[in-house]
Protein backbone atom coordinates (compact mmCIF):
# COMPACT_ATOMS: atom_id res chain seq x y z
CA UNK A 1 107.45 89.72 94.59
CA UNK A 2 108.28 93.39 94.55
CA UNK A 3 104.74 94.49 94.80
CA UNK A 4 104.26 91.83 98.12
CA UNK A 5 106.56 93.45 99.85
CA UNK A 6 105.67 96.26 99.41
CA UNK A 7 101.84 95.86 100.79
CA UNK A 8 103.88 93.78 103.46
CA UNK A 9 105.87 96.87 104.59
CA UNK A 10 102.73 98.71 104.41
CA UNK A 11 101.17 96.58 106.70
CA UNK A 12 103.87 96.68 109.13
CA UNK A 13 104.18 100.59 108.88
CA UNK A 14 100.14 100.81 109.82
CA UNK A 15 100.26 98.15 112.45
CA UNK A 16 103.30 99.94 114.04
CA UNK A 17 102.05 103.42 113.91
CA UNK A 18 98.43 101.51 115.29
CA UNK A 19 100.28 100.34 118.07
CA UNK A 20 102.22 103.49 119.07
CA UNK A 21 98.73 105.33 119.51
CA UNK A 22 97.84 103.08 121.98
CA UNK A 23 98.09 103.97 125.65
CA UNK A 24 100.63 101.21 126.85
CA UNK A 25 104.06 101.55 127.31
CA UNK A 26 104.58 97.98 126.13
CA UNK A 27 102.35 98.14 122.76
CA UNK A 28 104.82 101.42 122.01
CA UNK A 29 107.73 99.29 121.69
CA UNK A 30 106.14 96.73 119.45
CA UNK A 31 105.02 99.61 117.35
CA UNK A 32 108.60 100.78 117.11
CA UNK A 33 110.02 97.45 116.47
CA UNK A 34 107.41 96.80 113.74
CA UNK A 35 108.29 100.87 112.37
CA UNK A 36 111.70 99.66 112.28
CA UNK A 37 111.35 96.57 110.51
CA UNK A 38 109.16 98.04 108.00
CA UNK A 39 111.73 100.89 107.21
CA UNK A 40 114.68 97.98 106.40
CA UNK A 41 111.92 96.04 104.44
CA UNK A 42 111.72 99.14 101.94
CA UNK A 43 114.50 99.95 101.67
CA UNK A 44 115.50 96.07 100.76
CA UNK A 45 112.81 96.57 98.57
CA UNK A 46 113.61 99.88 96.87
CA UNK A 47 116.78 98.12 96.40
CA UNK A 48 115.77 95.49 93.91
CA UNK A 49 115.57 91.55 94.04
CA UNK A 50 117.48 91.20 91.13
CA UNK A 51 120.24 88.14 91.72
CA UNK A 52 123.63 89.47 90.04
CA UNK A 53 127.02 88.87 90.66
CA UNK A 54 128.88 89.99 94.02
CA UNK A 55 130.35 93.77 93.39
CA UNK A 56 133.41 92.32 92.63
CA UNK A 57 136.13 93.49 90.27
CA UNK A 58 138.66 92.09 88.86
CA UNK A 59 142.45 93.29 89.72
CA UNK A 60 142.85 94.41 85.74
CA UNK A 61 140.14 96.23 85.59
CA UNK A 62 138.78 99.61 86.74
CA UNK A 63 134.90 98.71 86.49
CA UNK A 64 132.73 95.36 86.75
CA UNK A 65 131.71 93.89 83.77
CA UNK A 66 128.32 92.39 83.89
CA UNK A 67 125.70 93.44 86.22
CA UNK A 68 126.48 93.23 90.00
CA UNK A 69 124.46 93.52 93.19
CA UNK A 70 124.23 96.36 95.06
CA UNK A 71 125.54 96.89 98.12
CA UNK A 72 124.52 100.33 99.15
CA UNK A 73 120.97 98.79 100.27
CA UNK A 74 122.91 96.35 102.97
CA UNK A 75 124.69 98.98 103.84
CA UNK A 76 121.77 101.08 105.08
CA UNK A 77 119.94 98.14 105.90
CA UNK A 78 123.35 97.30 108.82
CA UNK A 79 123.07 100.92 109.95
CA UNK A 80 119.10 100.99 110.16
CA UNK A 81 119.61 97.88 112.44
CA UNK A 82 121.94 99.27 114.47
CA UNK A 83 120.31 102.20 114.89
CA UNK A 84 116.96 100.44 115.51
CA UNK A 85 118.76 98.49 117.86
CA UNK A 86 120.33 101.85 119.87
CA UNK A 87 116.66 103.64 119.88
CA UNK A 88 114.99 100.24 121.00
CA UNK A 89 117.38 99.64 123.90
CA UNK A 90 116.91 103.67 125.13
CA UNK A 91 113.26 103.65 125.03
CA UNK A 92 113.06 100.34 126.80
CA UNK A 93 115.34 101.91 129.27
CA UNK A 94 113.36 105.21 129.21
CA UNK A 95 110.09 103.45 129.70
CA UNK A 96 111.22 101.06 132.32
CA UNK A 97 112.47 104.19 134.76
CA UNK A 98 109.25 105.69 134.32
CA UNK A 99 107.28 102.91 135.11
CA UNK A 100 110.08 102.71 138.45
CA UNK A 101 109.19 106.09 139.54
CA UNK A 102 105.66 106.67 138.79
CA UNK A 103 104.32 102.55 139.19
CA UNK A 104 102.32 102.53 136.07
CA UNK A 105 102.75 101.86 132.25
CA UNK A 106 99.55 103.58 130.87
CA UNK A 107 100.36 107.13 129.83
CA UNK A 108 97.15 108.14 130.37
CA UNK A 109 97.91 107.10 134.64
CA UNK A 110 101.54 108.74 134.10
CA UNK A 111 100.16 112.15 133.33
CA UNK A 112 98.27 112.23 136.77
CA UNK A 113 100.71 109.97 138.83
CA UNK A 114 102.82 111.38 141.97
CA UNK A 115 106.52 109.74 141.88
CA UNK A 116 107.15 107.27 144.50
CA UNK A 117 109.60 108.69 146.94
CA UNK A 118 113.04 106.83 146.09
CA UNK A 119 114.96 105.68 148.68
CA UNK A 120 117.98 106.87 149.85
CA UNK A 121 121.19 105.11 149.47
CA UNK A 122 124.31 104.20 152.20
CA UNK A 123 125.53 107.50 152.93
CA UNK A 124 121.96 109.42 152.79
CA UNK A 125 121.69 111.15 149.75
CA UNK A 126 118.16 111.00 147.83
CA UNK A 127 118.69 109.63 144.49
CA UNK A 128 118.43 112.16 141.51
């Protein structure tokens, strides 16, 4: 199972990195989406599929037992999905202005594109 997932995050990490080459603004954030989702699938994987116990410990004692699960993998796992989550909402964010002032979504276009003149708003100012 170990050894799937693995060639499964490797296929995510090369389809990702495929699709961030590419010239569209769109295929960039499905290539970091699948970058992202590869990165929690190692590290789930680095972090064993072994089914233990819950880390729990009883109130009498100052160290488990038996063999428990380990946590520190969700843990990272939580932050790498928030994280993800952060980066993924700025780019989107990022990309979608620049596709507002410069009408295109191929980078190729945005290198050579004039910005549109934005309008200005109630009391005359230009927008920044």
């Amino acid at each position: 199972m170990i050894v799937a997932l693995s060639v499964l995050a490797g296929a995510l990490v090369a389809a990702g990195v495929y699709l961030l080459l590419g010239r569209h603004l769109v295929r960039m954030l499905f290539g970091l989406v699948l970058l992202s989702n590869a990165v929690n699938l190692m590290i789930f994987t680095a972090g064993g599929l072994d089914a233990h116990a819950p880390p729990l410990i009883a109130p009498d004692q100052r160290a488990p037992v038996a063999a428990v699960a380990n946590a520190l993998p969700q843990a990272l796992i939580l932050t790498a999905i928030v994280i993800g989550f952060a980066l993924l909402t700025f780019m989107f964010i990022l990309f979608y202005r620049g596709y507002q002032r410069l009408g295109t979504a191929d980078t190729w276009r945005m290198r050579v594109a004039e910005p549109e003149a934005l309008p200005a708003d109630v009391h005359g100012a230009p927008h920044a």
